[in-house]
N, C-alpha and C. Protein backbone atom coordinates (compact mmCIF):
# COMPACT_ATOMS: atom_id res chain seq x y z
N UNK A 1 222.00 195.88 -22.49
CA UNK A 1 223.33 195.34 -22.30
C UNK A 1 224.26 195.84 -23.40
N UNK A 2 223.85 195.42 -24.33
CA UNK A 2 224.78 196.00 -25.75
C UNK A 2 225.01 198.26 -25.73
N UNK A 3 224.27 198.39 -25.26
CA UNK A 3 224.32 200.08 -24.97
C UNK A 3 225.70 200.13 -23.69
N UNK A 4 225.17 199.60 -22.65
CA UNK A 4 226.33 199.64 -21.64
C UNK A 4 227.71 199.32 -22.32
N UNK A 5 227.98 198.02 -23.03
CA UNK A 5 229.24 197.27 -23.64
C UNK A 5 229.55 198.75 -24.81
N UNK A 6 228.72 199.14 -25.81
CA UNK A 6 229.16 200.57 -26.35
C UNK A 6 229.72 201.54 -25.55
N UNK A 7 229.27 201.95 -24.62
CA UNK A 7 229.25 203.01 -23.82
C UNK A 7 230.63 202.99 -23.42
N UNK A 8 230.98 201.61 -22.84
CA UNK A 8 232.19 201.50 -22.27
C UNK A 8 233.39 201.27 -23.34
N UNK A 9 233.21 201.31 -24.27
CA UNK A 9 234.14 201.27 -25.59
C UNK A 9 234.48 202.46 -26.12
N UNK A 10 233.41 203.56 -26.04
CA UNK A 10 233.38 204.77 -26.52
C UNK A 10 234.55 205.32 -25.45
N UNK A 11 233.92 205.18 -24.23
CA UNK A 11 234.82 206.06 -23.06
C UNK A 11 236.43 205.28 -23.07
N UNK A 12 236.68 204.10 -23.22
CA UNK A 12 237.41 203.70 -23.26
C UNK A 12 239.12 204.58 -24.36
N UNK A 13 238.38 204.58 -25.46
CA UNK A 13 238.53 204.87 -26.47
C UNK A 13 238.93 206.83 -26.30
N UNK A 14 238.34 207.13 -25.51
CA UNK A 14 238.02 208.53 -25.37
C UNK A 14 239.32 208.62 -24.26
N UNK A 15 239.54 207.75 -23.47
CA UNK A 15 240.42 208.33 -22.54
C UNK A 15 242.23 207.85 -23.51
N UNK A 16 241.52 206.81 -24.32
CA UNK A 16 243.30 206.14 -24.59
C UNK A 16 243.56 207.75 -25.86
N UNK A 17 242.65 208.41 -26.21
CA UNK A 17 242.68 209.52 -26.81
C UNK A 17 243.48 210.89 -26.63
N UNK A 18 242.69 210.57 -24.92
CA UNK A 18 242.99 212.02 -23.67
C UNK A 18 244.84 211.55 -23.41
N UNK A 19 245.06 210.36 -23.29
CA UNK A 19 246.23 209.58 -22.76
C UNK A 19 247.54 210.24 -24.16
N UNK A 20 247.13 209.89 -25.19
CA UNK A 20 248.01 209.79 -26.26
C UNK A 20 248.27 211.23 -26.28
N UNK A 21 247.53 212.60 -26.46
CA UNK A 21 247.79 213.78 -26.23
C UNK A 21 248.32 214.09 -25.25
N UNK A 22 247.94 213.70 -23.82
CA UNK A 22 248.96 213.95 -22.90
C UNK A 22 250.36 213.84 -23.37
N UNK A 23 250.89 212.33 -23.93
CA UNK A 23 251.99 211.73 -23.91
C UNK A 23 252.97 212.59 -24.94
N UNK A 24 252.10 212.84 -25.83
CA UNK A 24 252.48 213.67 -27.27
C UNK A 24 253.42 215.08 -26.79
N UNK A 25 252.51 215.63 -25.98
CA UNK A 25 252.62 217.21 -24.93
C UNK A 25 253.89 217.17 -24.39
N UNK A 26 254.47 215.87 -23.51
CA UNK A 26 255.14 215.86 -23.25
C UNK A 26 256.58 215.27 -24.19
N UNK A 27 256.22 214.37 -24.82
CA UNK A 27 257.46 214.23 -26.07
C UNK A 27 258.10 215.88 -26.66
N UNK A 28 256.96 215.93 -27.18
CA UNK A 28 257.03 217.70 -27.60
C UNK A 28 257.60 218.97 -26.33
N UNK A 29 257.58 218.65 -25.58
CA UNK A 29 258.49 219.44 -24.42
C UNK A 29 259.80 218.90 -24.26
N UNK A 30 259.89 217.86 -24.37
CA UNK A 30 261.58 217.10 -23.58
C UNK A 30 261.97 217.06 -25.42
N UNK A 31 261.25 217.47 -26.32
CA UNK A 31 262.37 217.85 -27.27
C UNK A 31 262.45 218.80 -27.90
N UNK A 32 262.16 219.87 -26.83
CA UNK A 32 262.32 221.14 -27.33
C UNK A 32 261.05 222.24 -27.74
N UNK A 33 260.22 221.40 -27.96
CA UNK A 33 259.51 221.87 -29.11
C UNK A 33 257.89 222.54 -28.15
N UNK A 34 258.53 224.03 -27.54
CA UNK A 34 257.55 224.47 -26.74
C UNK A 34 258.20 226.30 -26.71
N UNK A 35 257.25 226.92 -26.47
CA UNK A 35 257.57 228.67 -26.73
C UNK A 35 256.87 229.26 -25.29
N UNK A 36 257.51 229.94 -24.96
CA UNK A 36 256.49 231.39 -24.15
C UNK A 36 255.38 231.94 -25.19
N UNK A 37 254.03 232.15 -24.52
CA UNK A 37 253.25 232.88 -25.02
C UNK A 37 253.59 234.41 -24.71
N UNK A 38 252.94 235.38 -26.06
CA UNK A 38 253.12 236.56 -25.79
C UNK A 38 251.84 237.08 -24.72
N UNK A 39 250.91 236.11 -25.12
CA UNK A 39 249.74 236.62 -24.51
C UNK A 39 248.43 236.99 -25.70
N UNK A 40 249.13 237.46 -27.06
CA UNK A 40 248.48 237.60 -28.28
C UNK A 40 248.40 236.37 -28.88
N UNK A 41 247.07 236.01 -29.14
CA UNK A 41 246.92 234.66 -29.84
C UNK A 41 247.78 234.94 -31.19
N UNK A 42 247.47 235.59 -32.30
CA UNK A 42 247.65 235.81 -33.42
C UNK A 42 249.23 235.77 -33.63
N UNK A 43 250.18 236.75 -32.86
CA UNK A 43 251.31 236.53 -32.89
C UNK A 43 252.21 234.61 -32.66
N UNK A 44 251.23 234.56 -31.22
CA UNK A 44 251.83 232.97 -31.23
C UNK A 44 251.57 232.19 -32.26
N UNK A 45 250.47 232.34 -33.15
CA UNK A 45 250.79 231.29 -34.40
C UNK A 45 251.12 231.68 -35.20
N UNK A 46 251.61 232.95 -35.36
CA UNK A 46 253.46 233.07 -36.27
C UNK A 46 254.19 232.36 -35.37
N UNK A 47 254.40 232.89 -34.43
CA UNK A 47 255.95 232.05 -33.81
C UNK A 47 255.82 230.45 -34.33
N UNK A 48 254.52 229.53 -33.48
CA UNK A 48 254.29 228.76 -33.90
C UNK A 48 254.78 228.07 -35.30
N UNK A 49 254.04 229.10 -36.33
CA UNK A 49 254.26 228.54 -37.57
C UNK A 49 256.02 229.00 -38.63
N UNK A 50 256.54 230.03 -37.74
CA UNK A 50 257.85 230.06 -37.80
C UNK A 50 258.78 228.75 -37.41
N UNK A 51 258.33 228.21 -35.91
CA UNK A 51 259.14 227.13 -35.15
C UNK A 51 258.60 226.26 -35.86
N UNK A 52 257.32 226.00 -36.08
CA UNK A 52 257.64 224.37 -37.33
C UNK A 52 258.37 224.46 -38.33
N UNK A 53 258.06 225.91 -39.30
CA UNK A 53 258.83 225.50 -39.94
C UNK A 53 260.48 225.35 -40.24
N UNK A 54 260.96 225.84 -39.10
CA UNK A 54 262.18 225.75 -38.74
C UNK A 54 262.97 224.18 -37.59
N UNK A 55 261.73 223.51 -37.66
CA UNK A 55 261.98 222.97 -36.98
C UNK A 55 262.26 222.54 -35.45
N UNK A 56 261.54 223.55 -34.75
CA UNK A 56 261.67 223.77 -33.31
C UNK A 56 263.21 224.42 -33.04
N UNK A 57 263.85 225.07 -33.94
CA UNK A 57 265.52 225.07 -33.27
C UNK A 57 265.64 226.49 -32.24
């Protein structure tokens, strides 16, 4: 019984996880704060780390 009551705490826990990143994804889009990929990983985290530190503008 106590394994099941874990089990369901863990997953619980795991989805309010999956939920909050969703929500995040989308804050971070409706304020701007999203790029075209070039397709090159390496380049996008310059851009990336250009747009933070500029602030998404």
């Amino acid at each position: 019984m106590t394994e099941t009551i874990l089990s369901k705490e863990i997953t619980h826990t795991q989805v309010a996880e999956v939920q909050e990143a969703i929500l995040q994804g989308y804050k971070d889009w409706a304020n701007g704060a999203y790029y075209q990929s070039t397709g090159d990983f390496f380049k996008d985290r310059e851009i990336v780390a250009r747009k933070e530190a500029e602030g998404w503008k």
